[in-house]
C-alpha atoms as a PDB file:
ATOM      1  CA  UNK A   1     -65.940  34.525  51.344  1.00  0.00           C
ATOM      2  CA  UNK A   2     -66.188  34.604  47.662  1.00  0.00           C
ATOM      3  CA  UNK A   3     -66.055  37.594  45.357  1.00  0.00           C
ATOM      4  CA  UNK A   4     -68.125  38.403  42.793  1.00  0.00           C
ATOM      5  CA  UNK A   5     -66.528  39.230  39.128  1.00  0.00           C
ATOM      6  CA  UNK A   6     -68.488  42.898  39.307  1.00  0.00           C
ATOM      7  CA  UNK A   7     -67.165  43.162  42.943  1.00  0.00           C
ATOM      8  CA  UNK A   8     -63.234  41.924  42.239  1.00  0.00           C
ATOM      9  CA  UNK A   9     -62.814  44.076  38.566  1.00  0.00           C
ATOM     10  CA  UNK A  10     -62.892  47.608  40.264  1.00  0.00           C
ATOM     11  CA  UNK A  11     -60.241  46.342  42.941  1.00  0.00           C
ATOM     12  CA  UNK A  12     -58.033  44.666  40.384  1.00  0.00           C
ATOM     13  CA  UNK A  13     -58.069  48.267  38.345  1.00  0.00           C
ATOM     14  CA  UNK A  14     -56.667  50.203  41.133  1.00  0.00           C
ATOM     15  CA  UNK A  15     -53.360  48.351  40.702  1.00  0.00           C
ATOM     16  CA  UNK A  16     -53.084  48.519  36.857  1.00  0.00           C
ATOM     17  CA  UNK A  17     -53.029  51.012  33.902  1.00  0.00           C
ATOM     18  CA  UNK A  18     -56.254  51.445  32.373  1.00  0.00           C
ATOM     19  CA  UNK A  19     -57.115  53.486  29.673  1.00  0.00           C
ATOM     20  CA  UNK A  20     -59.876  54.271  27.530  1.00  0.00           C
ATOM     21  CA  UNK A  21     -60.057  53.151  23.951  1.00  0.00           C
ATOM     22  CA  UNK A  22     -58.888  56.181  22.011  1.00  0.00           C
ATOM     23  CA  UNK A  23     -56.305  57.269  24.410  1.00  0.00           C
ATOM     24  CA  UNK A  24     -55.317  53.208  23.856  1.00  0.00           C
ATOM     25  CA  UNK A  25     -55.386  52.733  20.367  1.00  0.00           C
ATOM     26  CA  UNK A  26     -53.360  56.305  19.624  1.00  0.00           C
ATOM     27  CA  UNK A  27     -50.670  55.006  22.282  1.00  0.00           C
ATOM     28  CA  UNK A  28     -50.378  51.786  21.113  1.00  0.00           C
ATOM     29  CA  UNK A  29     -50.115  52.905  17.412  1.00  0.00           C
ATOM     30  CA  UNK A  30     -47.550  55.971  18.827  1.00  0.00           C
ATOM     31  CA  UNK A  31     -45.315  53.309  20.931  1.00  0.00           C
ATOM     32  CA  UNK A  32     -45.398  50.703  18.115  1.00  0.00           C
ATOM     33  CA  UNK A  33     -47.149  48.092  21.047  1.00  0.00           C
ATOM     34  CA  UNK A  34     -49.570  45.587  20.836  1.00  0.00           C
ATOM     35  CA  UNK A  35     -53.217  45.327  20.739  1.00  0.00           C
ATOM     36  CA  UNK A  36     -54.407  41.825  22.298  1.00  0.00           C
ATOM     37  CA  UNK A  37     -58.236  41.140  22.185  1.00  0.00           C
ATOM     38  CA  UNK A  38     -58.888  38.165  24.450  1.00  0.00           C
ATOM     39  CA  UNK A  39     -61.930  37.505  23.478  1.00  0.00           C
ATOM     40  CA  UNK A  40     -62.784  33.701  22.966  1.00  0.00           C
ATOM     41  CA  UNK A  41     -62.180  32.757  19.043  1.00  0.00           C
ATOM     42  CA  UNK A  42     -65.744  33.106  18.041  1.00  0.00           C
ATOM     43  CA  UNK A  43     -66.421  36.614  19.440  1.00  0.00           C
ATOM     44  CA  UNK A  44     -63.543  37.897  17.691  1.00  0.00           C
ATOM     45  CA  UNK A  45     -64.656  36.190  14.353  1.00  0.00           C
ATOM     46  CA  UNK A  46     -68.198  38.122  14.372  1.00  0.00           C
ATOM     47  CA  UNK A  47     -66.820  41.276  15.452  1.00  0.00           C
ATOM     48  CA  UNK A  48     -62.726  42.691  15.782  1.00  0.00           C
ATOM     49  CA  UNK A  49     -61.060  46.014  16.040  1.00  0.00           C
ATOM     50  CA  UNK A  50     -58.582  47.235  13.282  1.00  0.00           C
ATOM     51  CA  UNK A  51     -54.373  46.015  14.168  1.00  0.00           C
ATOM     52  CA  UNK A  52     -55.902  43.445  17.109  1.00  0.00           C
ATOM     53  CA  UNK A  53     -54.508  39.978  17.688  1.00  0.00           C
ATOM     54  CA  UNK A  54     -56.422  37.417  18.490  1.00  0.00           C
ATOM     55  CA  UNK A  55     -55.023  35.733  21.859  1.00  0.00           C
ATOM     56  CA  UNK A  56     -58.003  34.437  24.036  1.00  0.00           C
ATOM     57  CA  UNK A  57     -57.288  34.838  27.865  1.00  0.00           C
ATOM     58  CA  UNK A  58     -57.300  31.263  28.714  1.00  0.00           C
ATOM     59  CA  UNK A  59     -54.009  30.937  26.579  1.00  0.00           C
ATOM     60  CA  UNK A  60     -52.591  34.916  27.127  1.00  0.00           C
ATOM     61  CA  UNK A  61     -49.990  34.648  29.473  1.00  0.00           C
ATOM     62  CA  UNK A  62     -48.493  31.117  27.215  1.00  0.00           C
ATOM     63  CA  UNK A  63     -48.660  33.059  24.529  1.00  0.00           C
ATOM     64  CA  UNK A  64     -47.677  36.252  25.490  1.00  0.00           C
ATOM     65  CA  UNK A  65     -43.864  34.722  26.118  1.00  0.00           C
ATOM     66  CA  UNK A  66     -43.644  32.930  23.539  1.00  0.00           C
ATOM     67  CA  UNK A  67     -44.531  35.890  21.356  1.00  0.00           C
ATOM     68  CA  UNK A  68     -43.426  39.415  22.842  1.00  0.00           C
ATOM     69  CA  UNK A  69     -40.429  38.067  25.320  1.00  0.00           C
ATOM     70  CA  UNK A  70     -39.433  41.610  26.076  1.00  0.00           C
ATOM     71  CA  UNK A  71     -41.030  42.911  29.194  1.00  0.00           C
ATOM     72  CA  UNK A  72     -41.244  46.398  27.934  1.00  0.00           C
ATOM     73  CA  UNK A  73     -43.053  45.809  25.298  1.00  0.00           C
ATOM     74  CA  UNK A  74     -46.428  48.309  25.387  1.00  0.00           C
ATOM     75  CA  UNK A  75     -48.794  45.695  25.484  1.00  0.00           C
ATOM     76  CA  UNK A  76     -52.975  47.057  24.934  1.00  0.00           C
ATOM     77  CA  UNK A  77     -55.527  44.163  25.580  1.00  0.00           C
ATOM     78  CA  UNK A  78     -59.307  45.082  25.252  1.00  0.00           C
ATOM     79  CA  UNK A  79     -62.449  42.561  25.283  1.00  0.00           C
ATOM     80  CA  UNK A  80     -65.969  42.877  24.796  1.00  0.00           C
ATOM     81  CA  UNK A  81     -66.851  44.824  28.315  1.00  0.00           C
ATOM     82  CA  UNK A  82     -63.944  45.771  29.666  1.00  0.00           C
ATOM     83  CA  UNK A  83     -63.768  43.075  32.516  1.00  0.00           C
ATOM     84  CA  UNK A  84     -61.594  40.118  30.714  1.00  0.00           C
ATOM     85  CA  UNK A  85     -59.097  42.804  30.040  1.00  0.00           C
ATOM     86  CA  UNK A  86     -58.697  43.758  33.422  1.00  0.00           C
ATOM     87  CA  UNK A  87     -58.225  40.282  34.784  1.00  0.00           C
ATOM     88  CA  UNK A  88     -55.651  39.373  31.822  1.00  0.00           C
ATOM     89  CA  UNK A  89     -53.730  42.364  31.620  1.00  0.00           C
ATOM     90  CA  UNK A  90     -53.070  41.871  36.275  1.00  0.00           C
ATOM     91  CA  UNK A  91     -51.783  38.441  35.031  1.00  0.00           C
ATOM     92  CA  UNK A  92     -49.198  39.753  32.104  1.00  0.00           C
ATOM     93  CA  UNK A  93     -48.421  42.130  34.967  1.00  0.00           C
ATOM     94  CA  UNK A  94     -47.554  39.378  37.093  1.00  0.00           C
ATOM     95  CA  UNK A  95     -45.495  37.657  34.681  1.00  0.00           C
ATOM     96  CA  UNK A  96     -43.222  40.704  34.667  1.00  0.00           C
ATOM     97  CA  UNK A  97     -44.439  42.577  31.595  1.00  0.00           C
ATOM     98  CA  UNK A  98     -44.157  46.283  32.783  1.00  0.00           C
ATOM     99  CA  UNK A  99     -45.799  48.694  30.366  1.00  0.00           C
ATOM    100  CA  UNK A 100     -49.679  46.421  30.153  1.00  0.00           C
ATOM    101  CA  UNK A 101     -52.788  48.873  29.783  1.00  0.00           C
ATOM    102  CA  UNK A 102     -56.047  47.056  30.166  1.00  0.00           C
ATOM    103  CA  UNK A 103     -58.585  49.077  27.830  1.00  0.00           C
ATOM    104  CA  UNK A 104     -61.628  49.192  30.275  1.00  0.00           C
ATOM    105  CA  UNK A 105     -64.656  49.944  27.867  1.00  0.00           C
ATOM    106  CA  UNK A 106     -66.987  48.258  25.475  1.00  0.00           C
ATOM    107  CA  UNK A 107     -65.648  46.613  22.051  1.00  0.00           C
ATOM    108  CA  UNK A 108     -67.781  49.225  20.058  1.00  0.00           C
ATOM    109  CA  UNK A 109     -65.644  51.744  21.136  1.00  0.00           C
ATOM    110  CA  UNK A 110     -62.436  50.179  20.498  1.00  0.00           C
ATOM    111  CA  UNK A 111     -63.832  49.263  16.900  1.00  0.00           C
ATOM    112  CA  UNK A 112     -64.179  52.998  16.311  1.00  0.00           C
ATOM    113  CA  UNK A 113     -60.880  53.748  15.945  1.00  0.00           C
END
């Protein structure tokens, strides 16, 4: 049987960090990490969060080697709803990357801060 997105993202978060966007942003900024929107291109053009890098999830876990090749690097990824960043921070957490927080709320929110 197939799963529905809505259905699979609250199963997915039991097994990673989450966090909400200013516990995030203050974390990431206090553990010199990363903040990874993976938005697609265009999203992130109309609309981006202070200190984010662009890294759309269709090319995250490529990029995310090449660029931070320690696994303990605090890695923060948020999207727009909270839903992309769940699925791509499970996969950095599958590559082996060990301190991944997938922010789990809307992009207005992690623009705040």
């Amino acid at each position: 049987m197939l799963k529905t997105i809505p259905s699979l993202i609250p199963e997915i978060r039991k097994s990673i960090q989450c966090i909400t966007a200013q516990e995030g942003i203050s974390q990431c900024s206090r553990d010199n990490g990363v903040l990874i929107d993976v938005r697609e291109p265009a999203e992130f053009s109309q609309k981006s969060a202070k200190n984010t890098i662009n890294i759309p999830r269709g090319i995250l876990e490529m990029k995310a080697l090449e660029l931070y090749p320690d696994a303990k690097k605090p890695i923060y990824i948020h999207c727009a709803t909270g839903a992309r960043s769940t699925l791509a921070a499970e996969q950095l957490v599958r590559l082996g990357y060990e301190n991944v927080w997938a922010i789990t709320c809307k992009l207005d929110d992690v623009c705040k801060y």
